[in-house]
N, C-alpha and C. Protein backbone atom coordinates (compact mmCIF):
# COMPACT_ATOMS: atom_id res chain seq x y z
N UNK A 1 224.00 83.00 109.59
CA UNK A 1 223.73 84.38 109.91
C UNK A 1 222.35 84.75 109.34
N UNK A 2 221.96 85.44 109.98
CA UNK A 2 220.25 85.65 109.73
C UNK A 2 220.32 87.22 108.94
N UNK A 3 219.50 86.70 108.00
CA UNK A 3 219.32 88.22 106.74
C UNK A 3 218.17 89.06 107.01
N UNK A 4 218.23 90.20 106.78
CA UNK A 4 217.06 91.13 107.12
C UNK A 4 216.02 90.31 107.18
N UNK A 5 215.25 89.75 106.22
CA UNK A 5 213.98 89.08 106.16
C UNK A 5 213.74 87.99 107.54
N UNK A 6 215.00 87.81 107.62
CA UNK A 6 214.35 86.69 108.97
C UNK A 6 214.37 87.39 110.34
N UNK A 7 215.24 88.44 110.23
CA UNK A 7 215.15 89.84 111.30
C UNK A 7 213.62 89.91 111.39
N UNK A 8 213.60 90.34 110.24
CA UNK A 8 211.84 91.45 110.14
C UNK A 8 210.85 89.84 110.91
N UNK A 9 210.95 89.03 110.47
CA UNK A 9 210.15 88.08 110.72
C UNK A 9 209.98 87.51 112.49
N UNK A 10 211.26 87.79 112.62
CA UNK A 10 211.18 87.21 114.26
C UNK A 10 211.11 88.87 115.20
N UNK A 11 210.76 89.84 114.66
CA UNK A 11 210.33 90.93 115.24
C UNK A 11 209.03 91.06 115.19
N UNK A 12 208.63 90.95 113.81
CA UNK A 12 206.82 91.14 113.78
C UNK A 12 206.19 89.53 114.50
N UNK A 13 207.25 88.70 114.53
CA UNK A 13 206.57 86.96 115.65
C UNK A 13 206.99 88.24 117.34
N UNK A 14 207.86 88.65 117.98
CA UNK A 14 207.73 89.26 119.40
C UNK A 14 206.70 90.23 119.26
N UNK A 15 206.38 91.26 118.28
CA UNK A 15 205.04 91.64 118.56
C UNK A 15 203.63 91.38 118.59
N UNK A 16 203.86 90.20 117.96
CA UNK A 16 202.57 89.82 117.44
C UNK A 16 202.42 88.30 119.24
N UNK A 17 203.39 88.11 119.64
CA UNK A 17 203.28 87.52 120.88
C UNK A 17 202.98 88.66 122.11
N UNK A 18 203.36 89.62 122.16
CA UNK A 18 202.93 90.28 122.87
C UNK A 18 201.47 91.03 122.87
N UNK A 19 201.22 91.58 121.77
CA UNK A 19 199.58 92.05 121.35
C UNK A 19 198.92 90.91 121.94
N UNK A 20 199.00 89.37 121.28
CA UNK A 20 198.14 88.48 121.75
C UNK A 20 198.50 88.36 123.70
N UNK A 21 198.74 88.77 123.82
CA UNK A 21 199.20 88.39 125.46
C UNK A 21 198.82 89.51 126.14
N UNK A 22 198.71 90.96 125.36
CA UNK A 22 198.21 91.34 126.26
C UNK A 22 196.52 91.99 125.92
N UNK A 23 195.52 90.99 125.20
CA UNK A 23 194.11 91.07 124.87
C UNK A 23 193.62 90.11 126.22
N UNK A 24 192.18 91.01 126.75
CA UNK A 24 191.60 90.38 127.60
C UNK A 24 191.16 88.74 127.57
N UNK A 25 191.15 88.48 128.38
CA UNK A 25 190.73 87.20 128.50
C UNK A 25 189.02 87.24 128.88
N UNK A 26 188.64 86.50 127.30
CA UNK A 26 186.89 86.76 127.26
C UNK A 26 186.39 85.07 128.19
N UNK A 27 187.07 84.51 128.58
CA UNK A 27 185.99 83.19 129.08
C UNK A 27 185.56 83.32 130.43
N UNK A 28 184.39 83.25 130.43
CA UNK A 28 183.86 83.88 131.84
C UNK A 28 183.14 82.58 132.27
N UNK A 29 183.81 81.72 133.01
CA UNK A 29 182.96 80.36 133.94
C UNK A 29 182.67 80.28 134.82
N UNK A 30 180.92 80.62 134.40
CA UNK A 30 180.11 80.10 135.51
C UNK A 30 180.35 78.77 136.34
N UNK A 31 180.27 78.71 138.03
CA UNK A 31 180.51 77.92 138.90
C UNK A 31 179.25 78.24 139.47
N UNK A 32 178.27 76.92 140.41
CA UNK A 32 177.59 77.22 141.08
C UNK A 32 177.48 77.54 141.99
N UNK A 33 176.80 78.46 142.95
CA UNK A 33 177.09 79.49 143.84
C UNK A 33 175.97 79.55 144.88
N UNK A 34 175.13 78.44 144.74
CA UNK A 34 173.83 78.60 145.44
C UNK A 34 172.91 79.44 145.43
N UNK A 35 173.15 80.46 144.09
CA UNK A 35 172.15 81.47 143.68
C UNK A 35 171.86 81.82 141.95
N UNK A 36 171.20 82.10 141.70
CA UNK A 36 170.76 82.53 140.00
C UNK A 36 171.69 83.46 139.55
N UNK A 37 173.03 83.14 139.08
CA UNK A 37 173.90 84.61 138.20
C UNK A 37 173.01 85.40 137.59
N UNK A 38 172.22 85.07 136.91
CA UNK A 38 170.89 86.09 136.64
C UNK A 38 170.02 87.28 137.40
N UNK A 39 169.46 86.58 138.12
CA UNK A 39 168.57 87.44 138.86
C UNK A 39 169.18 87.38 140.66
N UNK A 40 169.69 86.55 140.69
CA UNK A 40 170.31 86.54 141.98
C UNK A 40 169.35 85.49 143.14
N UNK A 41 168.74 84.61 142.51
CA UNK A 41 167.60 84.39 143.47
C UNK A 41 168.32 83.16 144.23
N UNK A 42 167.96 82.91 145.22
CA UNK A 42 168.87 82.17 146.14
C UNK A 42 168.29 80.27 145.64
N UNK A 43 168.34 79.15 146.51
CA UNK A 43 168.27 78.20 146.72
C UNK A 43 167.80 77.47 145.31
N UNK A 44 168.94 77.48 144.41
CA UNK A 44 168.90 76.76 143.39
C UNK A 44 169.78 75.81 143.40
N UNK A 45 170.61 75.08 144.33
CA UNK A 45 171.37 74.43 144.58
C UNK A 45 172.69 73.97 143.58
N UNK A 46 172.86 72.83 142.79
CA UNK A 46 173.77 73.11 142.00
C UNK A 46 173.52 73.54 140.67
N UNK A 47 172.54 74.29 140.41
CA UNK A 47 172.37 74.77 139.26
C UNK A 47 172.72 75.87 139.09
N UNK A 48 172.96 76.70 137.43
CA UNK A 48 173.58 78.08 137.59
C UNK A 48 172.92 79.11 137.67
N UNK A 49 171.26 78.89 137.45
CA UNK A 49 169.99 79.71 136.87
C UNK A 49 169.04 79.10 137.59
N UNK A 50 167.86 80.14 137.84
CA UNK A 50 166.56 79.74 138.72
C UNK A 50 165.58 78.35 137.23
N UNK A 51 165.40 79.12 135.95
CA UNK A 51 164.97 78.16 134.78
C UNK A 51 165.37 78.80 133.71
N UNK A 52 164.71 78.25 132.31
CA UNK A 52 165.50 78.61 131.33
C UNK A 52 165.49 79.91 130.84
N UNK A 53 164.26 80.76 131.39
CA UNK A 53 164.50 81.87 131.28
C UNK A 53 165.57 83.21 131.25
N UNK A 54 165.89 82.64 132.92
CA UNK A 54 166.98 83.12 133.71
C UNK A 54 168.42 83.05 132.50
N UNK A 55 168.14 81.74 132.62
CA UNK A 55 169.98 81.29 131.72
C UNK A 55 169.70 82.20 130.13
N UNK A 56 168.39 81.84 129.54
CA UNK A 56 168.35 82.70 128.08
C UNK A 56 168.39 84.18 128.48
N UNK A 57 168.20 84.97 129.28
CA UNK A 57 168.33 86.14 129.76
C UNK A 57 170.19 86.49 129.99
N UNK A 58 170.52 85.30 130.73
CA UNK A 58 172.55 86.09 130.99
C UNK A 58 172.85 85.66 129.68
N UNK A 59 172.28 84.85 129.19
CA UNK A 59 173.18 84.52 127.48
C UNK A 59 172.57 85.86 126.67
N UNK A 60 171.64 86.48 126.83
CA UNK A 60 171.69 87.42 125.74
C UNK A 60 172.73 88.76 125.83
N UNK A 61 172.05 89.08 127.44
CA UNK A 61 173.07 89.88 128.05
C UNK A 61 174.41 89.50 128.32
N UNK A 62 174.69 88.61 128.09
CA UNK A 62 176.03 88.21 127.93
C UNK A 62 176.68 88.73 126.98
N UNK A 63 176.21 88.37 125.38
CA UNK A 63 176.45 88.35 124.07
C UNK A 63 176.32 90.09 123.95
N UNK A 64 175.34 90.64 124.46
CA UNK A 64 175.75 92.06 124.19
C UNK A 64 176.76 92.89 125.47
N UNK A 65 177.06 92.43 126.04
CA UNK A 65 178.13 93.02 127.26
C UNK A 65 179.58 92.55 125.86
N UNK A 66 179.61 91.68 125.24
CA UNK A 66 180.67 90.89 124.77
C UNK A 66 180.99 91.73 123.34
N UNK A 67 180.04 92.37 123.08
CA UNK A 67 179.41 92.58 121.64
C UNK A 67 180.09 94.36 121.79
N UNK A 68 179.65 95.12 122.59
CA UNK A 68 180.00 96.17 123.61
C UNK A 68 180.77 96.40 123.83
N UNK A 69 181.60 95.64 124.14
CA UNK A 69 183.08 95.14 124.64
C UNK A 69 183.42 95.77 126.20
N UNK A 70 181.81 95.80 126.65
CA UNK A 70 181.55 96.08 128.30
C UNK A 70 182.25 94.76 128.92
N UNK A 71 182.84 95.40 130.72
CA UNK A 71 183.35 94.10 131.37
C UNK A 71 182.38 93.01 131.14
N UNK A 72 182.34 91.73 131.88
CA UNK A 72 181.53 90.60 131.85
C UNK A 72 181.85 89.69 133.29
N UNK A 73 181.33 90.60 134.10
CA UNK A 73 181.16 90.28 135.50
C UNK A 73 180.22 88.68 135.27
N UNK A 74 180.92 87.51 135.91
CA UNK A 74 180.16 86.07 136.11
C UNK A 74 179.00 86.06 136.60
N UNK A 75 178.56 87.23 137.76
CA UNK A 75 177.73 87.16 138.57
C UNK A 75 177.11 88.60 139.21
N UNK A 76 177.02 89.11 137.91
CA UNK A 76 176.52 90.81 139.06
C UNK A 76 174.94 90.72 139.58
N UNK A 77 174.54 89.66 139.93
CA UNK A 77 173.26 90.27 140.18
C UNK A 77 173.29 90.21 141.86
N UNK A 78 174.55 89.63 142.62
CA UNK A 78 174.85 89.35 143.87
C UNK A 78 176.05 90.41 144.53
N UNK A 79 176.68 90.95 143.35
CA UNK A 79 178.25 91.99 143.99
C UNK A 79 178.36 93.23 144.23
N UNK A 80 176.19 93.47 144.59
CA UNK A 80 176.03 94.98 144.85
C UNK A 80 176.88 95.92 144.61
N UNK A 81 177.23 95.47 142.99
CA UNK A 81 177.48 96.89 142.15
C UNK A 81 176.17 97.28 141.19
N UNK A 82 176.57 98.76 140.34
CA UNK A 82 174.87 98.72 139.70
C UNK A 82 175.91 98.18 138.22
N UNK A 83 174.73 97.47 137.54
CA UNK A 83 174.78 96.95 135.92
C UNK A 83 173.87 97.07 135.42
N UNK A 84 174.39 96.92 134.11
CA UNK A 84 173.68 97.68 133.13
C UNK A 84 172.47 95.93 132.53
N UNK A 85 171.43 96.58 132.46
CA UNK A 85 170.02 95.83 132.50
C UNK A 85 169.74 96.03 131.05
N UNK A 86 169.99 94.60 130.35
CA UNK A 86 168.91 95.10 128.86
C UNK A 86 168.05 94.02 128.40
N UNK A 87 167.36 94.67 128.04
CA UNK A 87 165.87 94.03 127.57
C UNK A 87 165.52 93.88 126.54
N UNK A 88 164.71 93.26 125.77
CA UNK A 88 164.43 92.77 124.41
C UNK A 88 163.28 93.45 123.99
């Protein structure tokens, strides 16, 4: 027979499974798309970025969309919505 303490214990384990279950899911994987997730520029073939610029540009803006705790769209520079642009 289970005593308060192991009560309390397998109640705060179902909440503590549910909190974790229901936090966003932060991994956002880039796939190549035949365009720059960055800037959007077309015929880069299987790459994810036009050069390293491009890629050091979504990693910063990445890290502050993340930082923010703004969505983290894979690819807004193609899903003619407006986003938010930041600069160094």
């Amino acid at each position: 027979m289970a005593d308060e303490a192991d009560l309390a214990f397998y109640a705060e384990q179902g909440h503590l499974s549910q909190a974790l279950a229901a936090q966003p899911q932060h991994g956002v994987v880039l796939k190549p798309a035949g365009y720059c997730h960055n800037c959007g520029g077309a015929d880069v073939g299987v790459r994810l970025f036009c050069d390293s610029d491009c890629a050091a540009d979504w990693e910063y803006q990445d890290t502050l969309r993340r930082k923010l705790g703004l969505r983290r769209d894979p690819s807004p520079a193609t899903h003619g919505r407006v986003t938010m642009t930041f600069t160094r």
